[in-house]
Protein backbone atom coordinates (compact mmCIF):
# COMPACT_ATOMS: atom_id res chain seq x y z
CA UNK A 1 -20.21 -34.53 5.84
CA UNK A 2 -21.40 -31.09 5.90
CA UNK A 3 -21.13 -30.57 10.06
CA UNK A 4 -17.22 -31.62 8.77
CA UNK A 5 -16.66 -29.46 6.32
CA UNK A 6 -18.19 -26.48 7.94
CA UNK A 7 -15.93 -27.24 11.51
CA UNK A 8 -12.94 -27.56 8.78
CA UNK A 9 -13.88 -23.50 7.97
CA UNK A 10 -14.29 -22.27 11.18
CA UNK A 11 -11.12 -23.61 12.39
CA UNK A 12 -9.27 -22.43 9.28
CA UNK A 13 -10.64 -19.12 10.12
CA UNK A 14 -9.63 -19.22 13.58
CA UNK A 15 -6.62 -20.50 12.15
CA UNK A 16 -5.62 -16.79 9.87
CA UNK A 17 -7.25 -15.05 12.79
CA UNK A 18 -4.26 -16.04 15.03
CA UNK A 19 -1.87 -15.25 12.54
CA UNK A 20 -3.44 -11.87 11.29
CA UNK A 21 -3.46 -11.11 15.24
CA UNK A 22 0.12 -12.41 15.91
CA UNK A 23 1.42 -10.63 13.30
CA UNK A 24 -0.50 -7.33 14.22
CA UNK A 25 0.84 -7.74 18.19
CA UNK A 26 4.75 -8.09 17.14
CA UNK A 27 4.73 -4.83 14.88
CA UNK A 28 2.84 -3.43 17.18
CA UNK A 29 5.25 -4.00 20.16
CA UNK A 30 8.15 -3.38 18.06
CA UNK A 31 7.37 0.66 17.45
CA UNK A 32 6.87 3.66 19.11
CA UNK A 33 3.22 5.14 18.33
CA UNK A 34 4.13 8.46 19.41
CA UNK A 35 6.49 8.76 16.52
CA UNK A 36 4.45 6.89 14.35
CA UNK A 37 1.66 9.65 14.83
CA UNK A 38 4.85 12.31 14.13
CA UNK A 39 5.43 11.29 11.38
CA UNK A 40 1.85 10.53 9.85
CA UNK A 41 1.39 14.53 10.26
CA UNK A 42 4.50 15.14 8.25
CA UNK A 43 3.52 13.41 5.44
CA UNK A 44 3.36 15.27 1.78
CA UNK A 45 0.54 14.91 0.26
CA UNK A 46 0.53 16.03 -2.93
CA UNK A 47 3.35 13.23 -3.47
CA UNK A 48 1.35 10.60 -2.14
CA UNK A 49 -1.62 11.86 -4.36
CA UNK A 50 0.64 10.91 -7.53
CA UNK A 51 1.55 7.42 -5.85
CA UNK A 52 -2.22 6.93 -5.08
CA UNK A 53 -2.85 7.61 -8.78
CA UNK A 54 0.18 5.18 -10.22
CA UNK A 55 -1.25 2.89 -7.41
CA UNK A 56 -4.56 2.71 -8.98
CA UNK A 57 -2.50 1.58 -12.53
CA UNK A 58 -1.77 -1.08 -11.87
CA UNK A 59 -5.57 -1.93 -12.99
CA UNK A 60 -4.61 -1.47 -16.52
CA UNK A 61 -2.13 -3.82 -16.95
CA UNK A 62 -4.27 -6.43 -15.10
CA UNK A 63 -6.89 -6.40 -16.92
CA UNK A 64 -5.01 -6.68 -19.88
CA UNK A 65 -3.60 -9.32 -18.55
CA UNK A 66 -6.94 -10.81 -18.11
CA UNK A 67 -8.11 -9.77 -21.70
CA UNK A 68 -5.38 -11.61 -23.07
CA UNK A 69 -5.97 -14.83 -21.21
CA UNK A 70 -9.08 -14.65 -21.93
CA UNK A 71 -8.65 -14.46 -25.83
CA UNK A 72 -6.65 -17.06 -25.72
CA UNK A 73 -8.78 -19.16 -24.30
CA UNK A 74 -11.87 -18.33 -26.37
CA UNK A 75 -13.39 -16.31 -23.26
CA UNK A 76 -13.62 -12.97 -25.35
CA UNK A 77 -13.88 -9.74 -23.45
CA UNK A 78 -13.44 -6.06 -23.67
CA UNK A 79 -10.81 -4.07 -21.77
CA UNK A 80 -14.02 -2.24 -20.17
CA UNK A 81 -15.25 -5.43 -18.97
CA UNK A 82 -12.15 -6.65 -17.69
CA UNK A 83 -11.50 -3.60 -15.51
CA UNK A 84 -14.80 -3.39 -14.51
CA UNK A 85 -14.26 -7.21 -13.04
CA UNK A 86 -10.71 -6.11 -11.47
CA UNK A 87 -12.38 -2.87 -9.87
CA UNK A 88 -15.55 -4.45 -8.55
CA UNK A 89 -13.53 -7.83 -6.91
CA UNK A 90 -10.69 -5.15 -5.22
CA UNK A 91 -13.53 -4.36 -3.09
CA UNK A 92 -14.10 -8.31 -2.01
CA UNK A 93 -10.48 -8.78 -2.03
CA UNK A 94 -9.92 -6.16 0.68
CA UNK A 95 -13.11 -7.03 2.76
CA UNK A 96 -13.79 -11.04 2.54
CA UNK A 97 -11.18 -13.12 4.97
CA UNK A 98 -9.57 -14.71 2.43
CA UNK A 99 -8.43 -11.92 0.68
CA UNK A 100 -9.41 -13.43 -2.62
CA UNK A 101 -12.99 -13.16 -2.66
CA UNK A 102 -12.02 -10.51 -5.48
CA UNK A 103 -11.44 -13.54 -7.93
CA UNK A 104 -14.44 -14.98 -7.54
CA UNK A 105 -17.03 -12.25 -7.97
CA UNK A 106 -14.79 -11.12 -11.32
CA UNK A 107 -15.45 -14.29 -12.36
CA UNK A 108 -19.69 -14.25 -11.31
CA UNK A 109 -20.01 -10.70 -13.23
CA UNK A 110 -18.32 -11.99 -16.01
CA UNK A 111 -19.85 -15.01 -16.03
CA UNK A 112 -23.11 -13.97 -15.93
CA UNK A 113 -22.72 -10.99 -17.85
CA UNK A 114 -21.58 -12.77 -20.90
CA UNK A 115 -23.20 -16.21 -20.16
CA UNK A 116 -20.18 -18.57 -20.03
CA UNK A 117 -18.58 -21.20 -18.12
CA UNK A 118 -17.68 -20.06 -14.79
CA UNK A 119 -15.04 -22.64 -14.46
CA UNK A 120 -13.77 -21.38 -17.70
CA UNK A 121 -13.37 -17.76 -16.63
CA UNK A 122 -12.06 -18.93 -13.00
CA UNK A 123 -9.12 -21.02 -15.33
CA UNK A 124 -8.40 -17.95 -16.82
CA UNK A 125 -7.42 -16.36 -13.81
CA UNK A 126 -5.84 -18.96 -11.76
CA UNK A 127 -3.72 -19.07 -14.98
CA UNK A 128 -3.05 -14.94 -14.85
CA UNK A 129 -2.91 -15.36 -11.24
CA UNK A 130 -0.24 -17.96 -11.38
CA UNK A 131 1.75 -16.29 -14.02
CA UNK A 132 1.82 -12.89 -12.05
CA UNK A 133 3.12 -14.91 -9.15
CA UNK A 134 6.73 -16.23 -11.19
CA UNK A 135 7.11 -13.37 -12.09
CA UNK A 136 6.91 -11.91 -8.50
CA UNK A 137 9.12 -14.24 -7.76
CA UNK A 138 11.66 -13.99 -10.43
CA UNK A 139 11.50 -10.28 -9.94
CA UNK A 140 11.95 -10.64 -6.36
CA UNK A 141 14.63 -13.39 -6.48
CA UNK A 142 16.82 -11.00 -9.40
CA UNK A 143 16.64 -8.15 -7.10
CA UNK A 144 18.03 -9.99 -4.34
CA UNK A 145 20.72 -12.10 -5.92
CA UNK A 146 22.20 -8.71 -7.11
CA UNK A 147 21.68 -7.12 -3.66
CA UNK A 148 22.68 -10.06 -1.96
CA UNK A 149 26.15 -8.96 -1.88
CA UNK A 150 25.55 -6.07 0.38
CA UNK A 151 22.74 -7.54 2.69
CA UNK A 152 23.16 -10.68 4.45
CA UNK A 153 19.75 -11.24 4.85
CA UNK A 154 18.89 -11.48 1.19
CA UNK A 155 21.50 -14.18 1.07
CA UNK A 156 19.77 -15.96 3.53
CA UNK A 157 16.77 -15.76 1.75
CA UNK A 158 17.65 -16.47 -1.95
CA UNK A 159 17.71 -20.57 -1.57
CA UNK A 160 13.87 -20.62 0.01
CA UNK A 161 13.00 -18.12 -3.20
CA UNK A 162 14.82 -20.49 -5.89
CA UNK A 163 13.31 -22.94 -4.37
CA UNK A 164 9.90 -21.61 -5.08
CA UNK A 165 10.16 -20.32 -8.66
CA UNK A 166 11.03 -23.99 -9.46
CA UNK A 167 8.31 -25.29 -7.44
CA UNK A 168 5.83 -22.70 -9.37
CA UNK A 169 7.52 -23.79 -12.80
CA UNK A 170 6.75 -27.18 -11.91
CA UNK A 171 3.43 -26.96 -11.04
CA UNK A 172 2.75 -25.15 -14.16
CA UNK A 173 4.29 -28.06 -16.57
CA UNK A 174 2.22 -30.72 -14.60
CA UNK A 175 -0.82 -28.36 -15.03
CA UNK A 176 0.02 -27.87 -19.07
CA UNK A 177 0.54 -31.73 -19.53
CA UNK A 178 -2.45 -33.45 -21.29
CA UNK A 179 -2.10 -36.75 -18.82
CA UNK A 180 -2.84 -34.75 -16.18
CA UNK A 181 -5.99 -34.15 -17.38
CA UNK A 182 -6.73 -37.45 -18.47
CA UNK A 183 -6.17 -38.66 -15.04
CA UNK A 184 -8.31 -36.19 -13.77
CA UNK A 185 -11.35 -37.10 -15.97
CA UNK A 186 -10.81 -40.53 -15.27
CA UNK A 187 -10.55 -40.22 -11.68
CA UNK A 188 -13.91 -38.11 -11.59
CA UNK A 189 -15.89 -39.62 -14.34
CA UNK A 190 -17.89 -42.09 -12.21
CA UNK A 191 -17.89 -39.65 -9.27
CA UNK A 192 -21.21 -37.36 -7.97
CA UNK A 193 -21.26 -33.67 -8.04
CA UNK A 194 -20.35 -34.01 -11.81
CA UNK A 195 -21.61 -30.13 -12.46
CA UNK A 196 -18.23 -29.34 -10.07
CA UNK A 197 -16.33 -31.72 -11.91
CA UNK A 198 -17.11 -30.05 -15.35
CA UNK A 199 -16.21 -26.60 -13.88
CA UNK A 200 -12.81 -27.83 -12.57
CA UNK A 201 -12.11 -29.40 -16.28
CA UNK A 202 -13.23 -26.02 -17.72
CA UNK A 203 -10.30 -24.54 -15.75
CA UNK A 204 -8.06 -27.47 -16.80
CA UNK A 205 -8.54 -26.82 -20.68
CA UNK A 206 -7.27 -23.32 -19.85
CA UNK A 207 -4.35 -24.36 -18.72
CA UNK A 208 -3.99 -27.15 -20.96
CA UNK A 209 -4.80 -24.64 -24.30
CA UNK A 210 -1.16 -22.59 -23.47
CA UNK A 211 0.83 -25.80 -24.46
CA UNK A 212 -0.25 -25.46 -27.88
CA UNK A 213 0.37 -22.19 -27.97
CA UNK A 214 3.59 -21.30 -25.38
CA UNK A 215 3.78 -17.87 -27.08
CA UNK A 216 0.75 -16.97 -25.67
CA UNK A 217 2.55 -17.28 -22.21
CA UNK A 218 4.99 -14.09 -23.32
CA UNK A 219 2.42 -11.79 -23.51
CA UNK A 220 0.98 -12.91 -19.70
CA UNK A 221 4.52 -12.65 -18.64
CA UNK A 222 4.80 -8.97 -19.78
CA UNK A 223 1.34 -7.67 -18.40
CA UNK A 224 2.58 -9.34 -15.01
CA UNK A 225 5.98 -7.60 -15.57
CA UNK A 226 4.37 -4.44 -16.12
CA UNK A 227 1.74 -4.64 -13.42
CA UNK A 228 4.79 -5.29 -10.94
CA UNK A 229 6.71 -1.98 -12.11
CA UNK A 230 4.01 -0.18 -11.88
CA UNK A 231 3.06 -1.65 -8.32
CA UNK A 232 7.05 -1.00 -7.28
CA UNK A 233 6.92 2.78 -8.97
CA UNK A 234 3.49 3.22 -6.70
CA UNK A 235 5.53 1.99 -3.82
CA UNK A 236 8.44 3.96 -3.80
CA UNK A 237 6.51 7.40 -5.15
CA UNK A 238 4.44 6.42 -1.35
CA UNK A 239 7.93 6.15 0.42
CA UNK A 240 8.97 9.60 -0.93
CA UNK A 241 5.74 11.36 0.87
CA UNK A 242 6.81 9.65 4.38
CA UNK A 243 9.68 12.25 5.90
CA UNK A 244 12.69 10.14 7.26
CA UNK A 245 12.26 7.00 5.22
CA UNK A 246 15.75 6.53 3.48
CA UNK A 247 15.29 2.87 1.98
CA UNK A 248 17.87 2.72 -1.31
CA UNK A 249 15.31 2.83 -4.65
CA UNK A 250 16.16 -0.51 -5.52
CA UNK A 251 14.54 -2.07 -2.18
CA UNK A 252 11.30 -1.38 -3.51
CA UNK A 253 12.27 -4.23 -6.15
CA UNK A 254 13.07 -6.83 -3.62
CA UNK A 255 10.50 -5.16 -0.75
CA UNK A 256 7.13 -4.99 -2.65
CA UNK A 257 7.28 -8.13 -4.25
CA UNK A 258 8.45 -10.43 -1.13
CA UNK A 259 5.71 -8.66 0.66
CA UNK A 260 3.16 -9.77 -1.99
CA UNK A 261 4.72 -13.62 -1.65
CA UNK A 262 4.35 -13.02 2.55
CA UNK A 263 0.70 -12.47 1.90
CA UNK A 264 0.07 -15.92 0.76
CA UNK A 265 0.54 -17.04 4.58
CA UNK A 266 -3.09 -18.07 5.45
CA UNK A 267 -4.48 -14.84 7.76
CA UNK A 268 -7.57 -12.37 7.18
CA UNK A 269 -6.87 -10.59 4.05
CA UNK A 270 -3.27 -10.52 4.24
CA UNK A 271 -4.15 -7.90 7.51
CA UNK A 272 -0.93 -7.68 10.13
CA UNK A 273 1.31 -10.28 7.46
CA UNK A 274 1.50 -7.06 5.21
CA UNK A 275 2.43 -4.45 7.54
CA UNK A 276 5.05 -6.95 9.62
CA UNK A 277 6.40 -7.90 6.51
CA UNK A 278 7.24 -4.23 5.59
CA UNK A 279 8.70 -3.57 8.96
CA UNK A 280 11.07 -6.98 8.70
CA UNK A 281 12.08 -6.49 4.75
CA UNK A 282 12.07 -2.88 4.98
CA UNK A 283 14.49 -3.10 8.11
CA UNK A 284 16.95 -4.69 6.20
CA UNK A 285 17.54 -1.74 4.00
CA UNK A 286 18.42 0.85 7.49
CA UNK A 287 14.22 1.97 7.46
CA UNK A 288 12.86 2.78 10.78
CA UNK A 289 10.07 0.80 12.33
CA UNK A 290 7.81 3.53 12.87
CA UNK A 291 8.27 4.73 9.00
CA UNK A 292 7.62 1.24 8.24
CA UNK A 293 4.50 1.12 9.84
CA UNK A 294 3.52 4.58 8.51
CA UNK A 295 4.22 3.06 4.68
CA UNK A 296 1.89 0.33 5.84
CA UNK A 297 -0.74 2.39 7.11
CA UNK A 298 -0.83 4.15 3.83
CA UNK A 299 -0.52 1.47 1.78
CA UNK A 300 -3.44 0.18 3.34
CA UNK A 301 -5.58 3.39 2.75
CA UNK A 302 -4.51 3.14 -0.90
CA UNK A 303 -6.34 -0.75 -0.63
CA UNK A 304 -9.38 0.56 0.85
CA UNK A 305 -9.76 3.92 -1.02
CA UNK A 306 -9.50 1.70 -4.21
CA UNK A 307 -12.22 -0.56 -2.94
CA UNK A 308 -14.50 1.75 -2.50
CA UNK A 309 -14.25 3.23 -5.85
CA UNK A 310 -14.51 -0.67 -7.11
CA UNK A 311 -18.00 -0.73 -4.45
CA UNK A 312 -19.53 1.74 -7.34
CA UNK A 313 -17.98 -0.50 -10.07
CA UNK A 314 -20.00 -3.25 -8.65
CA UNK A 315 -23.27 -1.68 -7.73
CA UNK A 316 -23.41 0.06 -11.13
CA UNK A 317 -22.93 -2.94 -13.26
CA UNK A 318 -22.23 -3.77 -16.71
CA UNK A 319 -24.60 -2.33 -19.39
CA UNK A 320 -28.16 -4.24 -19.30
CA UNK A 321 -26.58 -6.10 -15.98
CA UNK A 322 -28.70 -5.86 -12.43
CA UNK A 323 -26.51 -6.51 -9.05
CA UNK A 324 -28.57 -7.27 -5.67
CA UNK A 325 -27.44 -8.18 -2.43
CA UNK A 326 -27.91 -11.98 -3.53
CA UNK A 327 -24.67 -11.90 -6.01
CA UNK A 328 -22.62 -10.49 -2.77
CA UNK A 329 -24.12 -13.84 -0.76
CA UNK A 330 -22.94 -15.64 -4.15
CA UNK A 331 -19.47 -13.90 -3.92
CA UNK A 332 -19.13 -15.09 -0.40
CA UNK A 333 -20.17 -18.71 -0.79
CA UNK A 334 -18.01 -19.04 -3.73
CA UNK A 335 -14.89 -17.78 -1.56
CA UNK A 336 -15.81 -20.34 0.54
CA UNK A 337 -15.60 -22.88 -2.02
CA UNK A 338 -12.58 -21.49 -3.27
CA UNK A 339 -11.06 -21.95 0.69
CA UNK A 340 -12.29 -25.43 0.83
CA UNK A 341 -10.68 -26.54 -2.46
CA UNK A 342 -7.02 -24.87 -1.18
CA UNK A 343 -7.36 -22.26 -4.25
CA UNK A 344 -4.80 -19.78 -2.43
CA UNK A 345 -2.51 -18.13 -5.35
């Protein structure tokens, strides 16, 4: 069983490995370098240090966000600890292949930190998770139905994005419905590795505690609504530093958040999806591919300039908390876990 499971990983890694490389070799082909290097030396500065701040933000209203959640759910924490948990996991998400390694150790600090369920704290952020994702969508899917008049290939694209939102929607009544859970525990009750089983109805109850309380879901909604704008602002403030680059300012509506749906496509961190994906969406709007790459090269700098700020987040700790190279081993297995189970949103 576990010679399976551990061939299942390595192909799956092989798997995103093709695709991040794919992706990387057809923007790669599509641009010329030379002028890609041009306009890198043009860039202002000082403009892109004010979109590197707003960038940075966007922590705020996640961890919010996460606060929220987690009062809600009777995981209590501070907006310190929260942000400390979103800085520290940015680093994970940037560096681990999955790109969601980030969610897990937020969850291990946390967890450990305040001595609670760790299925419990991973509910409440599959939950924030999920609700940041409709409203990527809707936000995405608005944006292009009122674009769509102008750009045939956002009318091409709204059907697969309705689609989706109603798919997500779905998922999240099925998720919010109490026979679902009492299929679950019935299902697993007489199984082995009950410890797992506990952790996954942890997450469940999560879930399951919104129905009685659907106002709750509001104030989710408007942290992800506000994390988004703030992402977007980020996004177009970057744009503005890059000389040439003449995309409308609504693109950055329909752009950044279709980009953020693209990265769910299995790969190594999202590496080679992201920067196609601002080539393809960006080329819609009349934007070079060379200035598309050069938006995704510093879009990517903004990624790994934040996680090394959240590297001293994690290696500093909470208050009375010790890190050691164990909890990064601990981060990584979980991840792996985390693939294994299909927890991708």
């Amino acid at each position: 069983m576990k010679t399976r499971k551990s061939l299942k990983k390595i192909i799956w890694l092989f798997v995103k490995i093709a695709i991040s490389i794919t992706a990387v070799f057809w923007f790669a082909s599509t641009v010329n370098w030379q002028d890609v290097y041009s306009a890198l030396k043009q860039v202002d500065y000082v403009v892109l240090t004010i979109a590197f701040l707003v960038f940075l933000l966007r922590m705020l209203p996640c961890s919010l966000r996460w606060v929220h959640v987690g009062k809600t759910s009777g995981y209590h924490m501070t907006l310190w600890e929260a942000l400390h948990g979103y800085m520290a996991g940015g680093f994970f998400n940037t560096f681990l292949p999955s790109g969601r390694g980030g969610d897990a150790a937020r969850a291990i600090i946390i967890a450990r930190y305040k001595k609670c369920s760790l299925g419990g704290l991973m509910g409440t952020i599959l939950l924030e998770r999920f609700a940041g994702l409709i409203v990527t969508v809707a936000i995405a899917l608005a944006a292009s139905f009122i674009a769509s008049a102008h750009i045939k290939a956002l009318r091409n694209a709204l059907p697969g994005m309705l689609v989706l939102t109603l798919l997500l929607v779905a998922a999240g009544v099925v998720l919010l419905t109490p026979f679902f859970r009492s299929l679950f525990l019935k299902i697993t009750a007489k199984m082995p590795f009950q410890k797992v089983w506990k952790a996954v109805d942890d997450m469940l109850v999560v879930f399951q505690g919104y129905r009685k309380r659907p106002g709750a879901l509001s104030g989710v909604a408007v942290y992800s609504l506000l994390n988004q704008i703030v992402f977007i602002t980020a996004g177009y403030l970057a744009a503005q530093s890059i000389t040439g680059f003449d995309a409308p300012w609504y693109s950055f509506a329909i752009v950044v958040p279709l980009v953020f749906i693209a990265e769910l496509i299995p790969s190594i961190g999202g590496y080679g999806i992201r920067e196609a994906s601002f080539v393809v969406f960006f080329g819609w709007f009349g934007v070079q591919p060379e200035s598309a790459v050069v938006y995704g090269i510093l879009q990517l700098i903004f990624m790994w300039v934040s996680a090394l700020i959240g590297v001293v987040f994690f290696v500093a700790g909470l208050p009375g908390s010790k890190t050691s190279v164990d909890d990064i081993q601990h981060v990584e297995n979980k991840e792996l876990e985390l693939e294994t189970n299909g927890y991708e949103s």
